[in-house]
N, C-alpha and C. Protein backbone atom coordinates (compact mmCIF):
# COMPACT_ATOMS: atom_id res chain seq x y z
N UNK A 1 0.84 -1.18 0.00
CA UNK A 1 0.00 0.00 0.00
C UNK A 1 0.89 1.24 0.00
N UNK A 2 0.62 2.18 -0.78
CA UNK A 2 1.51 3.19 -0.81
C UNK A 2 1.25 4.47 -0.09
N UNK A 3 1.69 5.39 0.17
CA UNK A 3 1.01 6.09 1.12
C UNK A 3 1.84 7.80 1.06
N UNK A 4 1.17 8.65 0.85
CA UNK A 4 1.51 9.37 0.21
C UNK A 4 1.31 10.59 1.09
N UNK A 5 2.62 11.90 1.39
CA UNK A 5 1.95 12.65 2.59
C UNK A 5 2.41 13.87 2.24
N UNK A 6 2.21 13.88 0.83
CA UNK A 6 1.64 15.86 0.78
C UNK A 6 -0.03 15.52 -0.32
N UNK A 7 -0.47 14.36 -0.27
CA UNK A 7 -1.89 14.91 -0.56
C UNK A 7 -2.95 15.32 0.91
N UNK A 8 -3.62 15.97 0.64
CA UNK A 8 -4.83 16.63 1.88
C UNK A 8 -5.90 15.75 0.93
N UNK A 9 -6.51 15.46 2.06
CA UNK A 9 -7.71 15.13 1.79
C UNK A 9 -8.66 16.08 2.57
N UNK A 10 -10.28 16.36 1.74
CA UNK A 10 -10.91 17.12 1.86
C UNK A 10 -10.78 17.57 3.40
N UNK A 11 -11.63 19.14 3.74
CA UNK A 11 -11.25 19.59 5.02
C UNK A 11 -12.73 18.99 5.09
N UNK A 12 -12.79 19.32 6.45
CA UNK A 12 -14.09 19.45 7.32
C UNK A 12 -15.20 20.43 6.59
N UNK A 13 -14.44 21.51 6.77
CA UNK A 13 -14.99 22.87 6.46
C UNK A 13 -15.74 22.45 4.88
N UNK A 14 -14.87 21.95 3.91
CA UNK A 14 -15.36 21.82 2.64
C UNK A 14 -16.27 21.20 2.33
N UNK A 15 -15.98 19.92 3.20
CA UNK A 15 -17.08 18.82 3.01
C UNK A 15 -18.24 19.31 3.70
N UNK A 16 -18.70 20.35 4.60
CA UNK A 16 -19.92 20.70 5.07
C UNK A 16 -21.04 21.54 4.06
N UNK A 17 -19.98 22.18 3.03
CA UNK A 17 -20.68 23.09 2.28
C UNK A 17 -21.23 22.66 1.07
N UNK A 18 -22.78 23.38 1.31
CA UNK A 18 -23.69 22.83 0.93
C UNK A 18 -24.93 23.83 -0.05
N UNK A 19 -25.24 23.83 -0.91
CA UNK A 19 -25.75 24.79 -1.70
C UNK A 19 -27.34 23.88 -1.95
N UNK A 20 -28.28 25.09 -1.83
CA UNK A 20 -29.70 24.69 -2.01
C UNK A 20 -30.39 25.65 -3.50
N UNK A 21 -30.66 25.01 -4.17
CA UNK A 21 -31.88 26.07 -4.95
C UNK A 21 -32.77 26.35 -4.66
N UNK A 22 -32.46 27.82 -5.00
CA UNK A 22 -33.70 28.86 -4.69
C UNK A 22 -35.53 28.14 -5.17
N UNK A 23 -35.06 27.06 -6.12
CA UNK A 23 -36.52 26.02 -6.38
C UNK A 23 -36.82 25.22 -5.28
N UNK A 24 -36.41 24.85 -4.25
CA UNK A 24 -36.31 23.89 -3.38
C UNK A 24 -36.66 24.62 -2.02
N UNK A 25 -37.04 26.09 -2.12
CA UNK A 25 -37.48 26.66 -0.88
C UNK A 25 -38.50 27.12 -1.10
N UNK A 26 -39.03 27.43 0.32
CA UNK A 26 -40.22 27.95 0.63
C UNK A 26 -40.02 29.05 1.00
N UNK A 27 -41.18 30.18 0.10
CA UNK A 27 -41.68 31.34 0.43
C UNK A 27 -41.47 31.28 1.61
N UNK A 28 -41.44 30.91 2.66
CA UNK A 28 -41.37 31.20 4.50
C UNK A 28 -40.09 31.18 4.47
N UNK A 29 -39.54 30.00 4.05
CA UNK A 29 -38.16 30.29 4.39
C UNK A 29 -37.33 30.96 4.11
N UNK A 30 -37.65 31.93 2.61
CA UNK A 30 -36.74 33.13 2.15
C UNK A 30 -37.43 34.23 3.17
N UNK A 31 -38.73 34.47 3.31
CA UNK A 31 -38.86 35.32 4.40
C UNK A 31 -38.13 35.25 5.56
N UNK A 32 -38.20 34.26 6.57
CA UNK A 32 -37.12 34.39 7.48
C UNK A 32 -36.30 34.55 7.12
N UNK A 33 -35.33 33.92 6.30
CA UNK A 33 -33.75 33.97 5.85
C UNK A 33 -33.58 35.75 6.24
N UNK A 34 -34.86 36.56 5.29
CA UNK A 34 -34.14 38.07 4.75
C UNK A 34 -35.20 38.48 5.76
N UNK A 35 -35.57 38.17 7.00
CA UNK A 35 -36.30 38.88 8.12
C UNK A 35 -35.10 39.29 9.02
N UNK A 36 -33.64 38.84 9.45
CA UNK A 36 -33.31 39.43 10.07
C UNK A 36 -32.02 40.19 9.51
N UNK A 37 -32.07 41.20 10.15
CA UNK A 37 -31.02 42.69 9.77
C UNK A 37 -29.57 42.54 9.74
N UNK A 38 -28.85 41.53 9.82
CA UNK A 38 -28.23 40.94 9.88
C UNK A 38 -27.71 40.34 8.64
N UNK A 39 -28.30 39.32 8.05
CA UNK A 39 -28.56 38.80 6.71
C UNK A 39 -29.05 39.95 6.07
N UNK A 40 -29.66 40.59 5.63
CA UNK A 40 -30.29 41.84 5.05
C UNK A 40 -29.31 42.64 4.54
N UNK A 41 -28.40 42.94 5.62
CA UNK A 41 -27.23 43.64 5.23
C UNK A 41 -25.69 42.79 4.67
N UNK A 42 -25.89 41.57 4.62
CA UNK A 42 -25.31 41.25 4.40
C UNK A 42 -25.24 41.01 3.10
N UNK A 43 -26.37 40.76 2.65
CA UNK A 43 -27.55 40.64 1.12
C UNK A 43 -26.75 41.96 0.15
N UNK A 44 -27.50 42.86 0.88
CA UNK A 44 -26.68 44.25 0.54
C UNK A 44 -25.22 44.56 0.22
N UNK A 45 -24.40 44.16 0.82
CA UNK A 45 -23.10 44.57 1.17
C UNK A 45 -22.64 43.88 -0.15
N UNK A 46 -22.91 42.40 -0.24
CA UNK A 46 -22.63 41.73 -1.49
C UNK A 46 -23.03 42.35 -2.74
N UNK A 47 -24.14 42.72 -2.92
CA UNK A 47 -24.76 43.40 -4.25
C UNK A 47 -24.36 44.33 -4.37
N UNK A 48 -23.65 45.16 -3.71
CA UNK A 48 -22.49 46.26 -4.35
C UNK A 48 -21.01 45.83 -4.52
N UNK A 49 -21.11 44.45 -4.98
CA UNK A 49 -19.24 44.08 -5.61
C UNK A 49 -19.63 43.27 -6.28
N UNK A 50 -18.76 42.93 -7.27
CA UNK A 50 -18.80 41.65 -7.89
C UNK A 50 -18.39 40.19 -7.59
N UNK A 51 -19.26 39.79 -8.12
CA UNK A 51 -19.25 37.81 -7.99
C UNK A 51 -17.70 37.44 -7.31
N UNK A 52 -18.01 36.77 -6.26
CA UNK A 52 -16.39 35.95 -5.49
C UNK A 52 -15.57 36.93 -5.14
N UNK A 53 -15.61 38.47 -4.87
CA UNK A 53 -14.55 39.09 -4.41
C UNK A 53 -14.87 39.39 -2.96
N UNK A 54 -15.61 39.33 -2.30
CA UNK A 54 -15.85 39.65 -1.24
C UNK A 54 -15.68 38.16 -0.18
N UNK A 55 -14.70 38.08 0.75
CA UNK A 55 -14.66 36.90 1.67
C UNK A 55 -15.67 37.37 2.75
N UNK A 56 -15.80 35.68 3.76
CA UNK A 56 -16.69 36.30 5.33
C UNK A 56 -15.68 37.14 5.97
N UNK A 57 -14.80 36.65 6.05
CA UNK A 57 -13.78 37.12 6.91
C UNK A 57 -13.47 38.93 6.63
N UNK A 58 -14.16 39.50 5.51
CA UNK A 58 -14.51 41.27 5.45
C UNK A 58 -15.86 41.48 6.00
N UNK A 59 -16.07 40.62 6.79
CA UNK A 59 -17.57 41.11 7.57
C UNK A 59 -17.52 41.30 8.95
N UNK A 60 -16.43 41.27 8.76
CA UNK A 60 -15.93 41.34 10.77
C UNK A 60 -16.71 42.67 11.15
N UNK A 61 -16.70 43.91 10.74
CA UNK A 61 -17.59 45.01 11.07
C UNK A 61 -18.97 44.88 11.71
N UNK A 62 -20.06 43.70 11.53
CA UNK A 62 -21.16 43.19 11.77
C UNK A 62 -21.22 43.25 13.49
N UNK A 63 -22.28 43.72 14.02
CA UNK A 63 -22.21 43.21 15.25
C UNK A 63 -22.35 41.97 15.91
N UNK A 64 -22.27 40.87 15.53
CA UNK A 64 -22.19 39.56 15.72
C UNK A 64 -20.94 38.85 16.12
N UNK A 65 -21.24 38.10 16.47
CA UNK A 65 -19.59 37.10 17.45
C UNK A 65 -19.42 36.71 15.82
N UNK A 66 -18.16 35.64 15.76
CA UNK A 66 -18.03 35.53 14.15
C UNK A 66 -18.45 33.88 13.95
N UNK A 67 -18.87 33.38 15.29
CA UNK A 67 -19.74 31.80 14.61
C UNK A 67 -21.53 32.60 14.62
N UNK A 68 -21.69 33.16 15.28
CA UNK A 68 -23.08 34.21 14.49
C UNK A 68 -23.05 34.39 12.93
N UNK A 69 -22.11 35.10 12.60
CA UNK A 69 -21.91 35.47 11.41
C UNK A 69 -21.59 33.91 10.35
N UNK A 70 -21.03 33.00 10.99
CA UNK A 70 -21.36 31.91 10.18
C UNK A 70 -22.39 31.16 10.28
N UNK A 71 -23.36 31.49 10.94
CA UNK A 71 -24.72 31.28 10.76
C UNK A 71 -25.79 31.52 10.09
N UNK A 72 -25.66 33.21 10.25
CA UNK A 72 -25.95 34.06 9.06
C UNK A 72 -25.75 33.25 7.62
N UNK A 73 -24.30 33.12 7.43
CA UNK A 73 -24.26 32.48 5.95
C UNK A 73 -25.23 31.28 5.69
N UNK A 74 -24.82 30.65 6.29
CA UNK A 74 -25.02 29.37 6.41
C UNK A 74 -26.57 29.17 6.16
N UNK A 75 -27.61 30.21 6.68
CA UNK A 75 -29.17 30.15 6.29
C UNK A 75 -28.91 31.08 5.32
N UNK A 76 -28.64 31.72 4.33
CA UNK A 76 -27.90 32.44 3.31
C UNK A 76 -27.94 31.59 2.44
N UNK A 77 -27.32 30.71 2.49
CA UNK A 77 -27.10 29.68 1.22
C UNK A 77 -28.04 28.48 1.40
N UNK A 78 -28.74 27.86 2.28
CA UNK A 78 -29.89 27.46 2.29
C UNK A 78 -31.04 27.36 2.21
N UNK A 79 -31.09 28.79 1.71
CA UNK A 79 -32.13 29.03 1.05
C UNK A 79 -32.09 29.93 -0.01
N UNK A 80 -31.08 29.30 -0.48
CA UNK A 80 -30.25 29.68 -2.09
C UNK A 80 -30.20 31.14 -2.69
N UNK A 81 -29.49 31.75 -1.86
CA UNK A 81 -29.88 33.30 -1.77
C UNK A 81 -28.50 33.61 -2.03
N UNK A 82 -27.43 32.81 -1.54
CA UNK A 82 -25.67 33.00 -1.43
C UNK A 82 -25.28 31.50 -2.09
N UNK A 83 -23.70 32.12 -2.55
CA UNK A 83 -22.96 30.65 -3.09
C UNK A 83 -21.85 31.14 -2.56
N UNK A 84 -20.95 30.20 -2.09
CA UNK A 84 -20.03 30.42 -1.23
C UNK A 84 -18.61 29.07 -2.22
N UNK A 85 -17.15 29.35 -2.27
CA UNK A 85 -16.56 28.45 -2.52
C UNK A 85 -14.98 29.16 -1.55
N UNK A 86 -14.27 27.89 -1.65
CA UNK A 86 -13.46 28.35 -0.91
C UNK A 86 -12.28 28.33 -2.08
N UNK A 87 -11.32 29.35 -1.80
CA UNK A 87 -10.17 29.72 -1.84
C UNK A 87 -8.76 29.95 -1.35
N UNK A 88 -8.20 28.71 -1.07
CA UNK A 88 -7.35 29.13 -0.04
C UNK A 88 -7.79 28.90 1.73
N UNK A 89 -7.02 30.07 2.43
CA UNK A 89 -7.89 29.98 3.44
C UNK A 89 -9.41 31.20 3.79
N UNK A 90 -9.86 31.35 2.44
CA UNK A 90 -10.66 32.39 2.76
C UNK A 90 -11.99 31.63 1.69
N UNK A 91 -13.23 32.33 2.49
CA UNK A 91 -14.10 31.81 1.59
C UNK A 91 -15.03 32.76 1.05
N UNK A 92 -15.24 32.54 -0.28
CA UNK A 92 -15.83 33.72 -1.29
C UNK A 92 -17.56 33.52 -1.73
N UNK A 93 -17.74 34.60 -1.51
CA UNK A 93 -19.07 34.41 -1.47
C UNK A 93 -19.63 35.21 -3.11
N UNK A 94 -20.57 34.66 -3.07
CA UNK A 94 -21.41 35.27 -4.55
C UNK A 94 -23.31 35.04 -4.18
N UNK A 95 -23.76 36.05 -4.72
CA UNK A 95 -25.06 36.59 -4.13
C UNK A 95 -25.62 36.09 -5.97
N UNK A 96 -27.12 35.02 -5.70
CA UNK A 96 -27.25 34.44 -6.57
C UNK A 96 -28.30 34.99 -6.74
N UNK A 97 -28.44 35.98 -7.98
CA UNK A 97 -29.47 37.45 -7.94
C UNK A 97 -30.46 36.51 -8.58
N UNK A 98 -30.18 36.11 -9.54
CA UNK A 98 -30.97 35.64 -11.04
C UNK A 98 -31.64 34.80 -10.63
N UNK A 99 -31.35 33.53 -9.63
CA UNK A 99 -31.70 32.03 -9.22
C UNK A 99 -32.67 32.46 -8.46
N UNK A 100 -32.39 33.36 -7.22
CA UNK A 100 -33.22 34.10 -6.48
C UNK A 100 -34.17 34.76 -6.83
N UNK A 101 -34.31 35.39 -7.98
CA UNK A 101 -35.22 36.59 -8.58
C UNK A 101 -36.16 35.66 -9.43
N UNK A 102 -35.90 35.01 -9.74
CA UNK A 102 -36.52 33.77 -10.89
C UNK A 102 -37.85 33.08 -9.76
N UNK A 103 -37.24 32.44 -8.83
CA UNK A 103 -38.56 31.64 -7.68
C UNK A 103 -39.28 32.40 -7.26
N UNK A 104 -38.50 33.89 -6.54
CA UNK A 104 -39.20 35.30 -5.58
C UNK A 104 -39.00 36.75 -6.47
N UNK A 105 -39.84 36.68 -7.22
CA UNK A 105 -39.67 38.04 -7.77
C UNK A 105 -39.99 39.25 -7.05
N UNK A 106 -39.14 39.95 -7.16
CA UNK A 106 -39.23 41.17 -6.18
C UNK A 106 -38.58 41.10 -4.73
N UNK A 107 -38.51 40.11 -4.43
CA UNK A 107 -37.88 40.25 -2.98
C UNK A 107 -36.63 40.62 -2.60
N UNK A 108 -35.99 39.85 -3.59
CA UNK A 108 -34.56 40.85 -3.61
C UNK A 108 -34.65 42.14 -4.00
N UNK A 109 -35.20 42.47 -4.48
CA UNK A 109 -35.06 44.24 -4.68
C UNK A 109 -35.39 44.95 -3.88
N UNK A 110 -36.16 44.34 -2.91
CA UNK A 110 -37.16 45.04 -1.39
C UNK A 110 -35.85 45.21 -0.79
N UNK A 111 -35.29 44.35 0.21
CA UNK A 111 -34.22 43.97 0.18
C UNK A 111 -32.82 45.08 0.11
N UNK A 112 -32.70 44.90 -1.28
CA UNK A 112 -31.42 45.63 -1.38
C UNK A 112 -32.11 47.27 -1.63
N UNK A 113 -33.30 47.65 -1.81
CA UNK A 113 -33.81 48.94 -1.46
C UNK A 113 -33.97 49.29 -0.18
N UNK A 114 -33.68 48.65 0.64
CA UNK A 114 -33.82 49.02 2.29
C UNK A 114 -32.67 49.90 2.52
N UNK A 115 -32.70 50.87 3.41
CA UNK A 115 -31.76 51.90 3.72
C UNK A 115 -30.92 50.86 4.61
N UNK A 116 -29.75 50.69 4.89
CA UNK A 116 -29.22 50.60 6.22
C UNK A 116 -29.34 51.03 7.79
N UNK A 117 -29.66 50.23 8.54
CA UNK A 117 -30.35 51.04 9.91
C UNK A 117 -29.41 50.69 10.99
């Protein structure tokens, strides 16, 4: 048996991540998802950059502890609102306008028309 010790095998972290379509949710559940202010702004913050340039780890500003803030994501992309891949040690997020806008029309635009509070 041969055995080989600069391959990695998958992390933890990688193997958890998990992407849902925006077809596969419920109207309730995109409501909660974008009911709290938190996610909302986070919604936001993304839709002013482009696709994969923005990591979690530039959200440290949020008032949240930072496993909060990976919670946040985490119902983010489960209810197919975020796509997340990793890079390195940082992970890049992309805000899935079209997938989203296609099941819930209009809700993202409510959304990213909200002032910041």
């Amino acid at each position: 048996m041969e055995h080989y010790t600069n391959v990695r095998s998958q992390s933890n972290r990688t193997r958890t991540l998990t992407h849902t379509s925006p077809l596969e949710v419920t109207l309730q559940a995109a409501l909660d998802a974008v009911g709290d202010p938190v996610r909302r702004r986070i919604v936001r913050e993304l839709a002013g950059v482009p696709d994969w340039t923005r990591a979690c780890g530039t959200f440290n500003h949020l008032p949240v502890a930072k496993s909060t803030l990976s919670h946040h994501f985490a119902v983010l992309r489960n209810v197919g609102l975020l796509e997340q891949r990793d890079e390195g040690s940082r992970r890049l997020n992309r805000l899935r306008r079209e997938e989203f806008e296609e099941r819930f029309p209009g809700l993202l635009a409510l959304v990213l028309g909200e002032d910041d509070q």
